[in-house]
N, C-alpha and C. Protein backbone atom coordinates (compact mmCIF):
# COMPACT_ATOMS: atom_id res chain seq x y z
N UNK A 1 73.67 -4.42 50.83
CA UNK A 1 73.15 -4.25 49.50
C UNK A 1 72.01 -5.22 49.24
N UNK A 2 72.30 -6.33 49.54
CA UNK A 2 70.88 -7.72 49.20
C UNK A 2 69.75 -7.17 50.24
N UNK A 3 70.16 -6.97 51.13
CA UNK A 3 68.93 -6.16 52.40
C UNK A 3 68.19 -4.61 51.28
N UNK A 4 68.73 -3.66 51.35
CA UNK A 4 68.21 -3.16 50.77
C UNK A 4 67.47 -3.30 49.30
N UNK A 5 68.21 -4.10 48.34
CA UNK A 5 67.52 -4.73 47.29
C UNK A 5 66.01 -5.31 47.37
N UNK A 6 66.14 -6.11 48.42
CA UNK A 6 65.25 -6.96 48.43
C UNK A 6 64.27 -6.24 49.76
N UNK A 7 64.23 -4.85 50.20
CA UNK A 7 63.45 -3.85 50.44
C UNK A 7 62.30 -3.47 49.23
N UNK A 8 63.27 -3.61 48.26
CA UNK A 8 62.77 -2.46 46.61
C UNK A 8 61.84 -3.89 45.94
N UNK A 9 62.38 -4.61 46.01
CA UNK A 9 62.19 -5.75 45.40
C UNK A 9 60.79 -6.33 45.65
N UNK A 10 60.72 -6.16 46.80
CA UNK A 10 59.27 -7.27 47.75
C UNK A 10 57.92 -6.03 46.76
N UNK A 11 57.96 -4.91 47.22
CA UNK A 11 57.00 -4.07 47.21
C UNK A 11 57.10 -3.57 45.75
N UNK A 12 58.04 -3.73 45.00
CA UNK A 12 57.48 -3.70 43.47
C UNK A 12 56.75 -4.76 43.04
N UNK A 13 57.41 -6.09 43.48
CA UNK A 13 57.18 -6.98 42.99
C UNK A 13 55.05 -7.49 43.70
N UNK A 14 55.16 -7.08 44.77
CA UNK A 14 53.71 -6.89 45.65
C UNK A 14 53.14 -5.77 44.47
N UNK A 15 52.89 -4.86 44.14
CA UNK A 15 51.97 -3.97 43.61
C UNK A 15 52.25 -4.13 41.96
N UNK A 16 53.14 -5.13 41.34
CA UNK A 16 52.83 -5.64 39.72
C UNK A 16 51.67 -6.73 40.14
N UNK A 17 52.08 -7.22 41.04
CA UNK A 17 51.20 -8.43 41.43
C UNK A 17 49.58 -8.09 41.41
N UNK A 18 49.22 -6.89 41.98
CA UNK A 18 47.95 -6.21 42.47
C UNK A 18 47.38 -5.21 41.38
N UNK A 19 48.63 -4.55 40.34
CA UNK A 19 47.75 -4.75 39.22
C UNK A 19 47.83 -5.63 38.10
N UNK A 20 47.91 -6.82 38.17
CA UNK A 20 47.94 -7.28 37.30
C UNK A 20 46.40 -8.13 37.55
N UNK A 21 46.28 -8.58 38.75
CA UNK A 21 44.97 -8.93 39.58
C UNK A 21 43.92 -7.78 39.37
N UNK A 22 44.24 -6.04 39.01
CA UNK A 22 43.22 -5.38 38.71
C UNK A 22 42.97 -5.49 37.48
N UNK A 23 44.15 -5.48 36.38
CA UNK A 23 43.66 -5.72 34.79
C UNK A 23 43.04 -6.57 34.34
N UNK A 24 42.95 -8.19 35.13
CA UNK A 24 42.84 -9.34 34.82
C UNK A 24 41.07 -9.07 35.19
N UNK A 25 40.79 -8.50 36.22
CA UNK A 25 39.67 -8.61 36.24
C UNK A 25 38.78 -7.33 35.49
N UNK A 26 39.47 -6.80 34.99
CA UNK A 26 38.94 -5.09 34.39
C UNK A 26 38.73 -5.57 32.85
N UNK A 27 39.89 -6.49 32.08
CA UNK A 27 39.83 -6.88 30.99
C UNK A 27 38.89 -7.18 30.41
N UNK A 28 38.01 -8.06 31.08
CA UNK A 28 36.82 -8.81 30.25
C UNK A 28 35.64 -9.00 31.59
N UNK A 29 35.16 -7.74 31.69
CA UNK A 29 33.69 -8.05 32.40
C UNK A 29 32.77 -8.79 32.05
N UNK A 30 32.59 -8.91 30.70
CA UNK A 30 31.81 -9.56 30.18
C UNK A 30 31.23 -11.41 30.86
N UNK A 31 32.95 -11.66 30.92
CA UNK A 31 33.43 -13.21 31.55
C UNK A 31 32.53 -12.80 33.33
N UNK A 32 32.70 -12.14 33.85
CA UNK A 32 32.18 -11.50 35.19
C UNK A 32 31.08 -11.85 35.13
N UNK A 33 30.47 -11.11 34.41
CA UNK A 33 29.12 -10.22 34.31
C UNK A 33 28.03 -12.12 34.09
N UNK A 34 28.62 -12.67 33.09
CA UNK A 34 28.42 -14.40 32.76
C UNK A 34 28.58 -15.09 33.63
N UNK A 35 29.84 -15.07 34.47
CA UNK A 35 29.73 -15.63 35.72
C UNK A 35 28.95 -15.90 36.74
N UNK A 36 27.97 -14.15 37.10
CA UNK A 36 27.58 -14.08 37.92
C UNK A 36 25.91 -14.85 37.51
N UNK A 37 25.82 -14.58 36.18
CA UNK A 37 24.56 -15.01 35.47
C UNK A 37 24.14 -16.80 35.43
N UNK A 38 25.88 -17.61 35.29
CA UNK A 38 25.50 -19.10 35.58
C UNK A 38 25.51 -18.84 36.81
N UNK A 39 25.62 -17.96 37.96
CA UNK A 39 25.61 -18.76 39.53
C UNK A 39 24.11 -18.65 39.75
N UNK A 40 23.42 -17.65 39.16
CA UNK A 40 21.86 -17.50 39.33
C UNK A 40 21.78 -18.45 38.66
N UNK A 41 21.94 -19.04 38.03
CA UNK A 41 20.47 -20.11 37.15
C UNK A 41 21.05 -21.32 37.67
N UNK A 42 22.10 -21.57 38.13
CA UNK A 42 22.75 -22.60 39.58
C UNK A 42 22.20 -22.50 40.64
N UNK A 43 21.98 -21.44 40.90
CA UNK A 43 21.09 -21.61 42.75
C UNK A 43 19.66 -21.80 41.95
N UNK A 44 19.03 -21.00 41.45
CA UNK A 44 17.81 -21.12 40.71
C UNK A 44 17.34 -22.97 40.62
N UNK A 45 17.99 -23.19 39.99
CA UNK A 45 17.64 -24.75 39.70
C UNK A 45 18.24 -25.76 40.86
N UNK A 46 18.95 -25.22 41.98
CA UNK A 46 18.81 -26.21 43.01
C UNK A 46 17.34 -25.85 44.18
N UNK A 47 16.57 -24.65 43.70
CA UNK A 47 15.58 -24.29 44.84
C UNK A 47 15.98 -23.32 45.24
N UNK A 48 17.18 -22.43 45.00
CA UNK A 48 17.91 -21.52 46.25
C UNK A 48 17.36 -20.62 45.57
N UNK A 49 16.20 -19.75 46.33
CA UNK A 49 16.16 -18.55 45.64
C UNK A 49 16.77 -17.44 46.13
N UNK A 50 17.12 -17.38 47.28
CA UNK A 50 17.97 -16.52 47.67
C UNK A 50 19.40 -16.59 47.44
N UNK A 51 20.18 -17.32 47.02
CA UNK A 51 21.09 -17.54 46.21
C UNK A 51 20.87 -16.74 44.66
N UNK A 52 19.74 -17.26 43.61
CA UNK A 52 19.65 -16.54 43.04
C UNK A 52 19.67 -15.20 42.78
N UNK A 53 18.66 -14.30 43.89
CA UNK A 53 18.70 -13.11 44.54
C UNK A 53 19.90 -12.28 44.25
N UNK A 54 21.43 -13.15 45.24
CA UNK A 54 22.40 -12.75 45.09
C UNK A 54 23.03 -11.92 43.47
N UNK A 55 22.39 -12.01 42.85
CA UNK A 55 22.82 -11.54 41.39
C UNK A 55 22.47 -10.20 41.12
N UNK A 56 21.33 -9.61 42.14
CA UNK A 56 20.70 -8.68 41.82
C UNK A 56 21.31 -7.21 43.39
N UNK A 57 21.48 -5.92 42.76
CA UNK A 57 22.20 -5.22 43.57
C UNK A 57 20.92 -5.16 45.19
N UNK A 58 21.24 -5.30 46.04
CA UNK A 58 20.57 -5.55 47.49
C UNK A 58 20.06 -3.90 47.87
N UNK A 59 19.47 -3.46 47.35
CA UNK A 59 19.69 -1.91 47.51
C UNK A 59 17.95 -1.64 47.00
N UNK A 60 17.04 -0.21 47.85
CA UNK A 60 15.81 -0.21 47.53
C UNK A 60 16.28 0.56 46.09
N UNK A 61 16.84 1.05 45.36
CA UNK A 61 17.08 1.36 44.28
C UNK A 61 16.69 0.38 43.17
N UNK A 62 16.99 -0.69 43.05
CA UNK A 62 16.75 -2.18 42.00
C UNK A 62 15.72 -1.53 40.79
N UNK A 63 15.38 -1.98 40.41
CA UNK A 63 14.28 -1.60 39.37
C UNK A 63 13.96 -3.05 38.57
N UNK A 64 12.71 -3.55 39.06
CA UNK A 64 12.36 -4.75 37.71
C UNK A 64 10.98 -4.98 37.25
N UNK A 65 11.02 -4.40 35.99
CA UNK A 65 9.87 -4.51 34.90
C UNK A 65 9.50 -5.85 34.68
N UNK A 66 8.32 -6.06 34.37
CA UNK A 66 7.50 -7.40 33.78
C UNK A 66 6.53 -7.29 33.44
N UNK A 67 5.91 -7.52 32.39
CA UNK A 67 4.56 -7.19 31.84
C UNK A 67 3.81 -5.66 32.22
N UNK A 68 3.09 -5.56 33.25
CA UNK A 68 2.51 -4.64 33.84
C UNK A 68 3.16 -4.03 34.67
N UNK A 69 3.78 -4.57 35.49
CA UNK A 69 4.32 -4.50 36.82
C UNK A 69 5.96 -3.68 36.55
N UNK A 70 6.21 -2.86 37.83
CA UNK A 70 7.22 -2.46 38.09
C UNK A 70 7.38 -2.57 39.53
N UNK A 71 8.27 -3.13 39.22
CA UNK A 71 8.93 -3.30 41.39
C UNK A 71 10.23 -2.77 41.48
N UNK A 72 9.83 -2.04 42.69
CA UNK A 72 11.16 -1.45 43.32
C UNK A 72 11.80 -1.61 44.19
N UNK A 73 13.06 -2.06 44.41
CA UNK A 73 13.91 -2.81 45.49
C UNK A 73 14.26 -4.28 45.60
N UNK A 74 15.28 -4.43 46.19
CA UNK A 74 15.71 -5.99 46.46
C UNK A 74 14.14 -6.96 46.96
N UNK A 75 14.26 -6.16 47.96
CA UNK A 75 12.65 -7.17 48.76
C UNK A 75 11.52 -7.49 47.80
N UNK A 76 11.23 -5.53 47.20
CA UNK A 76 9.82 -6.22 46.52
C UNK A 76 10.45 -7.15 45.20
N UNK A 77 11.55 -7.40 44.87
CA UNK A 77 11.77 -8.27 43.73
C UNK A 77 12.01 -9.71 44.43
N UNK A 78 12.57 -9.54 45.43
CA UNK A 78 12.56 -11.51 45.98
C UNK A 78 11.41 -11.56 46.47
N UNK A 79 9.98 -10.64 47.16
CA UNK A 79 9.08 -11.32 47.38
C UNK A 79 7.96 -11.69 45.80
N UNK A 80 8.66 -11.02 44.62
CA UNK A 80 7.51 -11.29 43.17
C UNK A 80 7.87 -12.38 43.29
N UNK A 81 9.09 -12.93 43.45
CA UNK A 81 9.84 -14.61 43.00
C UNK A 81 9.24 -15.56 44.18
N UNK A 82 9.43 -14.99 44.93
CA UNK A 82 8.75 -16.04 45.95
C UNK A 82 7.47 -16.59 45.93
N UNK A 83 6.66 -15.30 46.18
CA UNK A 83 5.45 -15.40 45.51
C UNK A 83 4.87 -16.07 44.35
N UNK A 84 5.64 -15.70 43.17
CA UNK A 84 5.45 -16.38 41.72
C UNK A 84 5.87 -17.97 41.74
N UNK A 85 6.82 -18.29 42.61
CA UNK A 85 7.66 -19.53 42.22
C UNK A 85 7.47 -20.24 43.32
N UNK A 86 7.39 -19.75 44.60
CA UNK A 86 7.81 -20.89 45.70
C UNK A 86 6.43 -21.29 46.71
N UNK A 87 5.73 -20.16 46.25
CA UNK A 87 4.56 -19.65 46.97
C UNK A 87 3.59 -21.33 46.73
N UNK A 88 3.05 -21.89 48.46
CA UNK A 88 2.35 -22.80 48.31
C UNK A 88 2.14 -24.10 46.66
N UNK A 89 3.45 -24.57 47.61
CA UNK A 89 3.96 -25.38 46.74
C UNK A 89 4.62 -25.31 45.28
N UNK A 90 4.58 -24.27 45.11
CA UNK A 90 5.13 -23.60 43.39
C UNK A 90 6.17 -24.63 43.17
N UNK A 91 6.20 -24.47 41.50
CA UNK A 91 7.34 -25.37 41.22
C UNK A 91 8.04 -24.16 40.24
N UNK A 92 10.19 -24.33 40.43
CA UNK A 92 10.44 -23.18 40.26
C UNK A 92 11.08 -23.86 39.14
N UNK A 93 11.20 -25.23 38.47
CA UNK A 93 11.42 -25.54 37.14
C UNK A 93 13.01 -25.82 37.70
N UNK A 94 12.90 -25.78 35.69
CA UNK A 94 14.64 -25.69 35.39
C UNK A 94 14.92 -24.34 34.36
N UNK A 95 15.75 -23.44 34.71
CA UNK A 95 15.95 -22.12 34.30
C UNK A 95 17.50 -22.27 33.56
N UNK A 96 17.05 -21.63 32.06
CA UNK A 96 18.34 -21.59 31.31
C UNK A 96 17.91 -20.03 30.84
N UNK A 97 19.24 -19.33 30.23
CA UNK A 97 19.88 -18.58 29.42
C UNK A 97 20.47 -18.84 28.29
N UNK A 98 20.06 -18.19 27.48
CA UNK A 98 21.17 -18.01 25.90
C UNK A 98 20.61 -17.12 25.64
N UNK A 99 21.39 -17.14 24.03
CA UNK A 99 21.76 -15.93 23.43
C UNK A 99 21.91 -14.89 23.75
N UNK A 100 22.86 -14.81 24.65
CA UNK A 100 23.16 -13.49 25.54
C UNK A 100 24.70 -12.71 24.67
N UNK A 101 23.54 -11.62 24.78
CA UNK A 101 24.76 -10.32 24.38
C UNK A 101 25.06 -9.67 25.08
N UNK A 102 26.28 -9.48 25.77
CA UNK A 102 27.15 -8.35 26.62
C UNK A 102 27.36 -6.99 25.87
N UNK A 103 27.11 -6.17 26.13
CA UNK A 103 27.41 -4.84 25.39
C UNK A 103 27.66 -3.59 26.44
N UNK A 104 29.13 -3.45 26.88
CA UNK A 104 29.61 -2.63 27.77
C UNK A 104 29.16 -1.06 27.58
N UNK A 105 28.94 -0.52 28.14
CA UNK A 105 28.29 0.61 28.40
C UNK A 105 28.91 1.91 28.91
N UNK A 106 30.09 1.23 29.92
CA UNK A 106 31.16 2.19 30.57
C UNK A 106 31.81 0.84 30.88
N UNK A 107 32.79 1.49 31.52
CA UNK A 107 33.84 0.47 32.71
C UNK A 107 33.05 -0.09 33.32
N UNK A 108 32.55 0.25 34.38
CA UNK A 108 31.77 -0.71 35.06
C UNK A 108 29.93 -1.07 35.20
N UNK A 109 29.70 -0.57 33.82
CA UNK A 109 28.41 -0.80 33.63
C UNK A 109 28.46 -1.25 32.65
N UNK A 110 27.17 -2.73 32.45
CA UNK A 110 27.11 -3.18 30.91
C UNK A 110 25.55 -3.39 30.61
N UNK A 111 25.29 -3.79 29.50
CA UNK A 111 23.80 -3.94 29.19
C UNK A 111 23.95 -5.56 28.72
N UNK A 112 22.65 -6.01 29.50
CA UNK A 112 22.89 -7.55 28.70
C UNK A 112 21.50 -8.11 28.53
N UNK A 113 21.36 -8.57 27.16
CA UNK A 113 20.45 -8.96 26.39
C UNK A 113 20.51 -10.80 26.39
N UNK A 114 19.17 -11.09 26.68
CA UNK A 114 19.24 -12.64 25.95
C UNK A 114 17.49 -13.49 26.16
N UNK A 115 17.62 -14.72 26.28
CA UNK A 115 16.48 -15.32 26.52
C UNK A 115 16.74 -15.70 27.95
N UNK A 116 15.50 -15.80 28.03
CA UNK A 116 15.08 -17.24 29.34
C UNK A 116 13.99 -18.03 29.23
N UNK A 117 14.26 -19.32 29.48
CA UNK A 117 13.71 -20.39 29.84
C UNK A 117 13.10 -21.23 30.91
N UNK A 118 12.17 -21.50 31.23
CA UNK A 118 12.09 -21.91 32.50
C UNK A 118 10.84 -23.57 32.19
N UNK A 119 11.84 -24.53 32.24
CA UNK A 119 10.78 -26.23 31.79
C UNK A 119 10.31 -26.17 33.36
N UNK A 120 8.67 -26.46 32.96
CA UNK A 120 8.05 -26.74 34.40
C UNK A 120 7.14 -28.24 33.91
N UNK A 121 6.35 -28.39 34.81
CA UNK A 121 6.18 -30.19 34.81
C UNK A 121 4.81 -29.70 33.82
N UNK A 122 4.59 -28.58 34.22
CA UNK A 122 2.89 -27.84 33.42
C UNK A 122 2.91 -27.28 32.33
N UNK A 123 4.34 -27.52 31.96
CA UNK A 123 4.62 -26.73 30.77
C UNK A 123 5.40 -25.44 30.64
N UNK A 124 6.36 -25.36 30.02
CA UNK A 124 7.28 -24.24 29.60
C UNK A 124 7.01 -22.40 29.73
N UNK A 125 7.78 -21.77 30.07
CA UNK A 125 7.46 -20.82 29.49
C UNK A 125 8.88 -20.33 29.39
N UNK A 126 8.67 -18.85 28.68
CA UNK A 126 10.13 -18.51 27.91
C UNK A 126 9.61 -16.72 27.60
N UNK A 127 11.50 -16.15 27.10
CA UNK A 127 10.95 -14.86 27.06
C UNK A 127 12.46 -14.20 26.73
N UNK A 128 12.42 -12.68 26.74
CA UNK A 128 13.71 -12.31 26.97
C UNK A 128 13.44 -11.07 27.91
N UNK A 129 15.09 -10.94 28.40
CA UNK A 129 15.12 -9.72 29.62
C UNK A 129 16.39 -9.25 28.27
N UNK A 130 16.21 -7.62 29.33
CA UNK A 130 17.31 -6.50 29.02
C UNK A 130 17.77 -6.01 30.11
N UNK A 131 19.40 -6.70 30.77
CA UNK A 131 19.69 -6.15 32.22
C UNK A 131 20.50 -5.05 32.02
N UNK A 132 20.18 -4.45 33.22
CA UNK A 132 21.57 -3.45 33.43
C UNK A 132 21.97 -4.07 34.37
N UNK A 133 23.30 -3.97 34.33
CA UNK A 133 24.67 -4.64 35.05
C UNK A 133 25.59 -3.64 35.36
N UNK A 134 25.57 -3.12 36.97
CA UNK A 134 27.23 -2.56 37.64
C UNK A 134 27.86 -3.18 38.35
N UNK A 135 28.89 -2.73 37.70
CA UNK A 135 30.03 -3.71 38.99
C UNK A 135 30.24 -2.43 40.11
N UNK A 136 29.70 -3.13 41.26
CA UNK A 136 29.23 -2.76 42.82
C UNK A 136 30.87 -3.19 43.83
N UNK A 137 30.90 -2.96 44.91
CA UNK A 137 31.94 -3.41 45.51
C UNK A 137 32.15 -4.86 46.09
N UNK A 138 30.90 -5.15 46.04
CA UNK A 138 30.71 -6.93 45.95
C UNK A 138 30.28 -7.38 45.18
N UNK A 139 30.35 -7.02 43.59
CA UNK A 139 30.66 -7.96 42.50
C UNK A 139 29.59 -7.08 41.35
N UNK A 140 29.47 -7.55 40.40
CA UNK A 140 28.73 -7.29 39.42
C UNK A 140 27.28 -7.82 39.37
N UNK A 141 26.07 -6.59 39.84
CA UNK A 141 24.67 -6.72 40.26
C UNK A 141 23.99 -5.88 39.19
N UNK A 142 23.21 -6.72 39.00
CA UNK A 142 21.93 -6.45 38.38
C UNK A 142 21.54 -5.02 39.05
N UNK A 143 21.12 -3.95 38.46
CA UNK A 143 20.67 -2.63 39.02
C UNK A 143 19.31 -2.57 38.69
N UNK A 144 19.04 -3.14 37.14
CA UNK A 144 17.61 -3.19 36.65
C UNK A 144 17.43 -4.26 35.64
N UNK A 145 16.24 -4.50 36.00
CA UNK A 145 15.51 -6.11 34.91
C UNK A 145 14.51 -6.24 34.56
N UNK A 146 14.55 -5.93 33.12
CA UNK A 146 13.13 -6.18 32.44
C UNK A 146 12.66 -7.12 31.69
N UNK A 147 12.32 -7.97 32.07
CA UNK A 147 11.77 -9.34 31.70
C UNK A 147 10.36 -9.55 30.91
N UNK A 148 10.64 -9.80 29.82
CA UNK A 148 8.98 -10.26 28.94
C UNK A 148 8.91 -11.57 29.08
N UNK A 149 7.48 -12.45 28.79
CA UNK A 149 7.46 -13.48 28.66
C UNK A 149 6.68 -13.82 27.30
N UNK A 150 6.79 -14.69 26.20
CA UNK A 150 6.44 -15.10 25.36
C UNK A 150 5.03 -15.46 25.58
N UNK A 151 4.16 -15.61 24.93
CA UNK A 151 2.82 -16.72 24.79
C UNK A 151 2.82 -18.21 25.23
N UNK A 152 2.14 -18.20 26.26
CA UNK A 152 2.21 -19.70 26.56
C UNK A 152 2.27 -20.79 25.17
N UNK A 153 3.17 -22.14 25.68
CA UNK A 153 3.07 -22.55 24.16
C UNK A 153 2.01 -23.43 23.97
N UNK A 154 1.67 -23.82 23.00
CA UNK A 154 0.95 -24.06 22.47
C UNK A 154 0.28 -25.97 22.62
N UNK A 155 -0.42 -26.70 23.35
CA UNK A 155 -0.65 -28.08 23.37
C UNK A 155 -0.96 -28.74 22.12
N UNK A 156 -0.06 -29.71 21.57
CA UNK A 156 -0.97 -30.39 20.17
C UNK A 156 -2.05 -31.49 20.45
């Protein structure tokens, strides 16, 4: 009887376990979706731009708007950054986020709104993006990013 019990027992008790590990993470993408957003502006501000990268889905599909420009794919978006930031000596600052709004869209797609910041030694610049966000099978990626930038500011 304890043999067979504890047959029934292991493998209920294994698959409450596995969804409770699926609800926990299904509950609040939002917390995800934020997660994945401080690890970019964490690699970002140690130099890692390919770390940063990581945030964005690796796929020629990508889509990222900026002023004029539209680029398509993982590559042509880490070579704008490279280019823009690292390119002969570039300096890639210190990069923050706020006022970010999560606004779920489906299950595993969300839209997220906010600013960015970026202090450079030459002076600031700043702006806001509007991402789309899916959660992919390796985590929650950026699919598309459209980034404005404000008016340079102003010297007194």
């Amino acid at each position: 009887m304890e043999i067979a019990m504890t047959r029934w027992l292991f493998p209920a008790a294994f698959a409450t376990c596995l969804l409770l590990v699926r609800q926990s993470s299904a509950e609040d993408p939002a917390k995800s979706v934020h997660k994945m957003l401080d690890d970019q502006v964490a690699a970002w501000n140690k130099g890692d731009l390919k770390g940063f990268m990581q945030g964005y889905w690796e796929s020629p599909e990508l889509t990222f708007y900026s002023g004029r420009d539209v680029r398509k794919g993982w590559q042509e978006t880490y070579e704008r950054y490279q280019a823009r930031y690292q390119k002969d000596g570039a300096e890639m600052g210190h990069l923050t986020f706020g006022d970010l709004i999560f606004e779920p869209l489906s299950e595993k797609t969300m839209l997220v709104r906010g600013r960015w910041k970026l202090e450079l030694k030459k002076g600031n610049l700043d702006g806001l993006f509007s991402l789309i966000v899916k959660e992919k099978p390796e985590g929650w990626r950026i699919v598309h990013d459209h980034t404005s930038a404000g008016e340079p500011e102003k010297k007194p």
